[in-house]
C-alpha atoms as a PDB file:
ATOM      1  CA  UNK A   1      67.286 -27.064  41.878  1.00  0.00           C
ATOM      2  CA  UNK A   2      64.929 -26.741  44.961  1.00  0.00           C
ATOM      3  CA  UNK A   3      61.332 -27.299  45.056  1.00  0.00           C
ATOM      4  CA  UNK A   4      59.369 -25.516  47.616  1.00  0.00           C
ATOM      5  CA  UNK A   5      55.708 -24.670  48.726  1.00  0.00           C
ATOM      6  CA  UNK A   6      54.438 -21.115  48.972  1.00  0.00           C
ATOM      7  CA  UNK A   7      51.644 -22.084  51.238  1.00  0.00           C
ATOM      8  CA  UNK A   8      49.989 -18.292  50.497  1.00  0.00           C
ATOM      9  CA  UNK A   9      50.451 -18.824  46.969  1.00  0.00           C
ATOM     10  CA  UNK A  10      49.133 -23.039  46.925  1.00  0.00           C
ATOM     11  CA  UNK A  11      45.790 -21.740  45.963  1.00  0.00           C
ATOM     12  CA  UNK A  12      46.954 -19.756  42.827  1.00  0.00           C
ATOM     13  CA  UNK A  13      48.097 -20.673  39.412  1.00  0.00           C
ATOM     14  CA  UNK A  14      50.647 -19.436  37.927  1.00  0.00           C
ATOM     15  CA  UNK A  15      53.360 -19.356  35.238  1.00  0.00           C
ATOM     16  CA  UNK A  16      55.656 -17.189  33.078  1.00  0.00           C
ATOM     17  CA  UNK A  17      58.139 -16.273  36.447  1.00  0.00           C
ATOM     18  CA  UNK A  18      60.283 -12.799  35.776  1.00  0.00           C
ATOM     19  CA  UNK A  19      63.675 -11.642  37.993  1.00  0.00           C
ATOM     20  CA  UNK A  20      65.636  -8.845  37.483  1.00  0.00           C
ATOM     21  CA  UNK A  21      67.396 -10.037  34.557  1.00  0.00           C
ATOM     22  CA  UNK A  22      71.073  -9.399  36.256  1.00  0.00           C
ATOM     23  CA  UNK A  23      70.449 -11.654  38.633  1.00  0.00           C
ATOM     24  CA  UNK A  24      69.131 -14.200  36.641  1.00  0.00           C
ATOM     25  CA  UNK A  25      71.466 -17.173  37.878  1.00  0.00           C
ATOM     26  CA  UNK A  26      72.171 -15.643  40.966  1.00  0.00           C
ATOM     27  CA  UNK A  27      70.154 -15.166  43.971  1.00  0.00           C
ATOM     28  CA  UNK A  28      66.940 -12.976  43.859  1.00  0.00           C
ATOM     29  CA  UNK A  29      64.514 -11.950  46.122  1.00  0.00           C
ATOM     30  CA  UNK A  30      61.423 -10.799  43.724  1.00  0.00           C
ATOM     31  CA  UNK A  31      60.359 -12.779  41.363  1.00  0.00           C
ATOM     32  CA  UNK A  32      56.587 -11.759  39.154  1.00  0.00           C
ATOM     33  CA  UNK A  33      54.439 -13.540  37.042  1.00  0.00           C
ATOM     34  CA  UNK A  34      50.923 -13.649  35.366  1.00  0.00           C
ATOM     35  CA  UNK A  35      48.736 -15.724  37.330  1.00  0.00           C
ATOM     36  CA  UNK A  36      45.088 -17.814  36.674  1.00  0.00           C
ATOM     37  CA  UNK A  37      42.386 -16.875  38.333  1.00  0.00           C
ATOM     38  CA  UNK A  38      39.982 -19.359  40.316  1.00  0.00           C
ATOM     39  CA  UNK A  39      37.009 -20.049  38.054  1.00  0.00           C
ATOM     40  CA  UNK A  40      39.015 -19.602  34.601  1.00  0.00           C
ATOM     41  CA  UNK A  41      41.932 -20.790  32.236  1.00  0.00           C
ATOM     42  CA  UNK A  42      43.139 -17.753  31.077  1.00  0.00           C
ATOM     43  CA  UNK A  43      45.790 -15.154  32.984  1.00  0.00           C
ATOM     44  CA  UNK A  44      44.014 -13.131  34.886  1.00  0.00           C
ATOM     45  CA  UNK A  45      46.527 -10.809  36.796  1.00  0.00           C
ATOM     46  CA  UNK A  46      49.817 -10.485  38.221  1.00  0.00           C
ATOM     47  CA  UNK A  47      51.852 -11.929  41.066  1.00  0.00           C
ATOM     48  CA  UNK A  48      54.835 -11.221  42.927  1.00  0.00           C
ATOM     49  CA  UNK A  49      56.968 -13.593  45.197  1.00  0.00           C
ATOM     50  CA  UNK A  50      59.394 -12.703  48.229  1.00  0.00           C
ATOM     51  CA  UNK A  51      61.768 -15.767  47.553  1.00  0.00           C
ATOM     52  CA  UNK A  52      63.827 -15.732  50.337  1.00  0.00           C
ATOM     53  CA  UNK A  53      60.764 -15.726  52.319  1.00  0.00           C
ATOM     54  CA  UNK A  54      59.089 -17.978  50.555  1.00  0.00           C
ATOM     55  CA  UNK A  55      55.318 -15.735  50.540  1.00  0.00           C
ATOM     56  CA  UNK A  56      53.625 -14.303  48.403  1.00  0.00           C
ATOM     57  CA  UNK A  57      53.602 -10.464  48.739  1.00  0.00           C
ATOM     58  CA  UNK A  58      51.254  -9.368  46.354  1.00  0.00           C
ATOM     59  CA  UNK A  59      48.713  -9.692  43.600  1.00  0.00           C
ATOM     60  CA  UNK A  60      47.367  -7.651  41.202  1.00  0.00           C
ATOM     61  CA  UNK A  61      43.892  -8.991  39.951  1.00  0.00           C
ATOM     62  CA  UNK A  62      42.423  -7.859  36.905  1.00  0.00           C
ATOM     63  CA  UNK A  63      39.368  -9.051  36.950  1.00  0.00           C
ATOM     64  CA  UNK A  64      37.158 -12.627  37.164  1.00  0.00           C
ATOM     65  CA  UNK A  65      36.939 -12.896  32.755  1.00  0.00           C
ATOM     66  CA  UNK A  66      38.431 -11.510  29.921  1.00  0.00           C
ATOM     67  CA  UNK A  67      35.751  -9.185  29.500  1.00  0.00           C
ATOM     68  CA  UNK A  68      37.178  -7.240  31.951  1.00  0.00           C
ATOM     69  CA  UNK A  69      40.388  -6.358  30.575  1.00  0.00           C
ATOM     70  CA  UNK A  70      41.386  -9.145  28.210  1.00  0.00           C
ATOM     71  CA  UNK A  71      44.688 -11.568  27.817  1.00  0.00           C
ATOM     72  CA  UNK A  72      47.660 -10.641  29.628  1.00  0.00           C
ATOM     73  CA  UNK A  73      51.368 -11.170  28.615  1.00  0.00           C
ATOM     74  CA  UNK A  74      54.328 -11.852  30.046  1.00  0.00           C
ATOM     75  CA  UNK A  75      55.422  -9.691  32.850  1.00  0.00           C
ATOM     76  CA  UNK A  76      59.169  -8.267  32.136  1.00  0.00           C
ATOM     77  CA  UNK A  77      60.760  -6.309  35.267  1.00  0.00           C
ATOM     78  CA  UNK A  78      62.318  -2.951  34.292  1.00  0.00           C
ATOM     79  CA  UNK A  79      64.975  -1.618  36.647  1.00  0.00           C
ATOM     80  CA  UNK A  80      64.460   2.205  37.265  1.00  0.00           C
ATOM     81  CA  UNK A  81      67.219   4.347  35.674  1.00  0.00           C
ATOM     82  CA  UNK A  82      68.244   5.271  39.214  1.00  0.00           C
ATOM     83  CA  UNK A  83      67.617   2.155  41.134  1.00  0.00           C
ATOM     84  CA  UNK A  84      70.851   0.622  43.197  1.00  0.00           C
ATOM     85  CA  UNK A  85      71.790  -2.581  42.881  1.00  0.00           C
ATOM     86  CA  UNK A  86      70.928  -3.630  46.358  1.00  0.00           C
ATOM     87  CA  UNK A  87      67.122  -2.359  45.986  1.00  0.00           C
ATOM     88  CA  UNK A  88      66.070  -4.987  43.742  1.00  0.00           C
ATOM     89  CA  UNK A  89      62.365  -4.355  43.406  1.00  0.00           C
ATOM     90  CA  UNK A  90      63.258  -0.856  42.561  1.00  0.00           C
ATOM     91  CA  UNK A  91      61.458  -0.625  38.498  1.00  0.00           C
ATOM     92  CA  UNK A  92      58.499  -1.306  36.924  1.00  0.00           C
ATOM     93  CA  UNK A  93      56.403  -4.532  35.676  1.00  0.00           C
ATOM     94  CA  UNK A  94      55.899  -4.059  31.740  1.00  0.00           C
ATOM     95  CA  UNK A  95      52.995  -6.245  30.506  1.00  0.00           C
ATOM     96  CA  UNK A  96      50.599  -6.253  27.808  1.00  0.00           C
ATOM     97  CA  UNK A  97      46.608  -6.855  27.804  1.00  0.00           C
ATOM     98  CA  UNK A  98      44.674  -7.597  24.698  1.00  0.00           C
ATOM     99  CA  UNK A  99      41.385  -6.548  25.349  1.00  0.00           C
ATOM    100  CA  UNK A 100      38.342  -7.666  23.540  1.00  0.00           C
ATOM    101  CA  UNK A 101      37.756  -5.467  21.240  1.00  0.00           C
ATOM    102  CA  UNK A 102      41.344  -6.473  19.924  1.00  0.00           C
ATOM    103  CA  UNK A 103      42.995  -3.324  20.672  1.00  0.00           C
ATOM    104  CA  UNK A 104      46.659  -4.252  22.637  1.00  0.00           C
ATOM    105  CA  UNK A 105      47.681  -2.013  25.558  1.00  0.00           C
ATOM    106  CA  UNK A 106      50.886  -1.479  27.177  1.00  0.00           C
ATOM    107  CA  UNK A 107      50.730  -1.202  30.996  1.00  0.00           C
ATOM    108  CA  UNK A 108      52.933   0.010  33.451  1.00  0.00           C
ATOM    109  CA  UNK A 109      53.044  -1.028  37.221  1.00  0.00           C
ATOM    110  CA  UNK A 110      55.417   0.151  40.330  1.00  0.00           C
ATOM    111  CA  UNK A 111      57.592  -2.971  41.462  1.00  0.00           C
ATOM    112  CA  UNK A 112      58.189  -2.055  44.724  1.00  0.00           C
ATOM    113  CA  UNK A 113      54.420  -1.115  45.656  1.00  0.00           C
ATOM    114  CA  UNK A 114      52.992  -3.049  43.347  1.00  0.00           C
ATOM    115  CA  UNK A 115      49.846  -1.604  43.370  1.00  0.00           C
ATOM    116  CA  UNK A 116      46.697  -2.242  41.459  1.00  0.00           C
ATOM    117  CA  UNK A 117      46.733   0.948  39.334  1.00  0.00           C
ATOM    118  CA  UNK A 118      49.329   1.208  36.546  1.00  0.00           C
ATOM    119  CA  UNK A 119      51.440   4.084  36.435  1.00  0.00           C
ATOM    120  CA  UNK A 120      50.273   4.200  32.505  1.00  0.00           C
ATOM    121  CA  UNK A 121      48.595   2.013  30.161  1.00  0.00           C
ATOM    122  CA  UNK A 122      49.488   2.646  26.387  1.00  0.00           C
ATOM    123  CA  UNK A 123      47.387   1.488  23.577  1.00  0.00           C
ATOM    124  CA  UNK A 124      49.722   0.184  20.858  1.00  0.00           C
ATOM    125  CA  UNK A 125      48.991   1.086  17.897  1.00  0.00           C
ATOM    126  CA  UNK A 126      48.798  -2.597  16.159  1.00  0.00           C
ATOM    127  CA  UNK A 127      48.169  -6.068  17.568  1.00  0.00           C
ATOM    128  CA  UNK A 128      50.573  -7.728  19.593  1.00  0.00           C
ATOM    129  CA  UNK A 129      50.708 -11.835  19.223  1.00  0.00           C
ATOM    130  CA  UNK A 130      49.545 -12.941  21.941  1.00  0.00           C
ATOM    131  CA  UNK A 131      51.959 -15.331  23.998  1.00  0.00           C
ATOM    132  CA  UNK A 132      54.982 -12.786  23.270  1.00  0.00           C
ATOM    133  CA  UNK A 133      57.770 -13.613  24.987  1.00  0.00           C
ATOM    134  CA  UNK A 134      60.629 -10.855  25.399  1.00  0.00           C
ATOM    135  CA  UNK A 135      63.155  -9.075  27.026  1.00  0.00           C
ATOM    136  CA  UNK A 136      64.214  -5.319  28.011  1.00  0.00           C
ATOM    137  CA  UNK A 137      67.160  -3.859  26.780  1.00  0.00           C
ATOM    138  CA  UNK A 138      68.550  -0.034  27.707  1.00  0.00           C
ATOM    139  CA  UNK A 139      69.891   1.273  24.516  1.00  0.00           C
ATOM    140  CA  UNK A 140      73.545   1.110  26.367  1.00  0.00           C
ATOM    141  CA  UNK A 141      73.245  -2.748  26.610  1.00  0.00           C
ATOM    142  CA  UNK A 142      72.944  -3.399  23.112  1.00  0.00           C
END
């Protein structure tokens, strides 16, 4: 085990780190998780990490309370159906918000671009505990 600085990232919080899950063990380049905001406790967006650069690439920020968009969960990384296996960012960032008025969405974000916009946020249609932890399985893995 290494320990290193991100000196980008030494002014962020964060927790809950995500890799592709086939290379967990191995070495990855991407890795995302939910970070804390500034001025607040609670999760307030996403983050992902160039590893073998050691930087910070991007962030997605959702807002400076949760009256913005609420709680977020775990991020898990998704490959895309036709991603290769040398294009590891190639998938999407699966997380969950509960928002305020206790409704729990599903949202979807490009990997590779991570950009602020989701491709699609889902409302479920009951309440997800917060703090779930999981994994993604394709039907042919099981």
């Amino acid at each position: 085990v290494q320990k290193h600085q991100y000196d980008a990232a030494s002014f962020i919080s964060t927790e809950f780190p995500r890799v592709k899950d086939s290379l967990v063990g191995y070495p990855s380049r991407y890795a995302y998780t939910v970070r804390h905001g500034l001025n607040r406790t609670c999760i307030s967006g996403l983050a992902k990490f160039d590893l073998f650069e050691r930087k910070l690439v991007a962030e997605i920020d959702f807002g400076p309370d949760e009256k913005t968009v609420g709680l977020v969960g775990e991020p898990q990384f998704v490959p895309r159906s036709t991603a290769r296996d040398d294009d590891e960012d190639d998938g999407y960032i699966l997380t969950t918000t509960m928002r305020p008025d206790g409704s729990t969405w599903l949202c979807i974000y490009d990997a590779k671009t991570f950009a602020k916009e989701p491709v699609a946020c889902v409302r479920a249609r009951q309440r997800f505990p917060f703090g779930l932890h999981g994994t993604w399985r394709n039907l042919a893995d099981l």
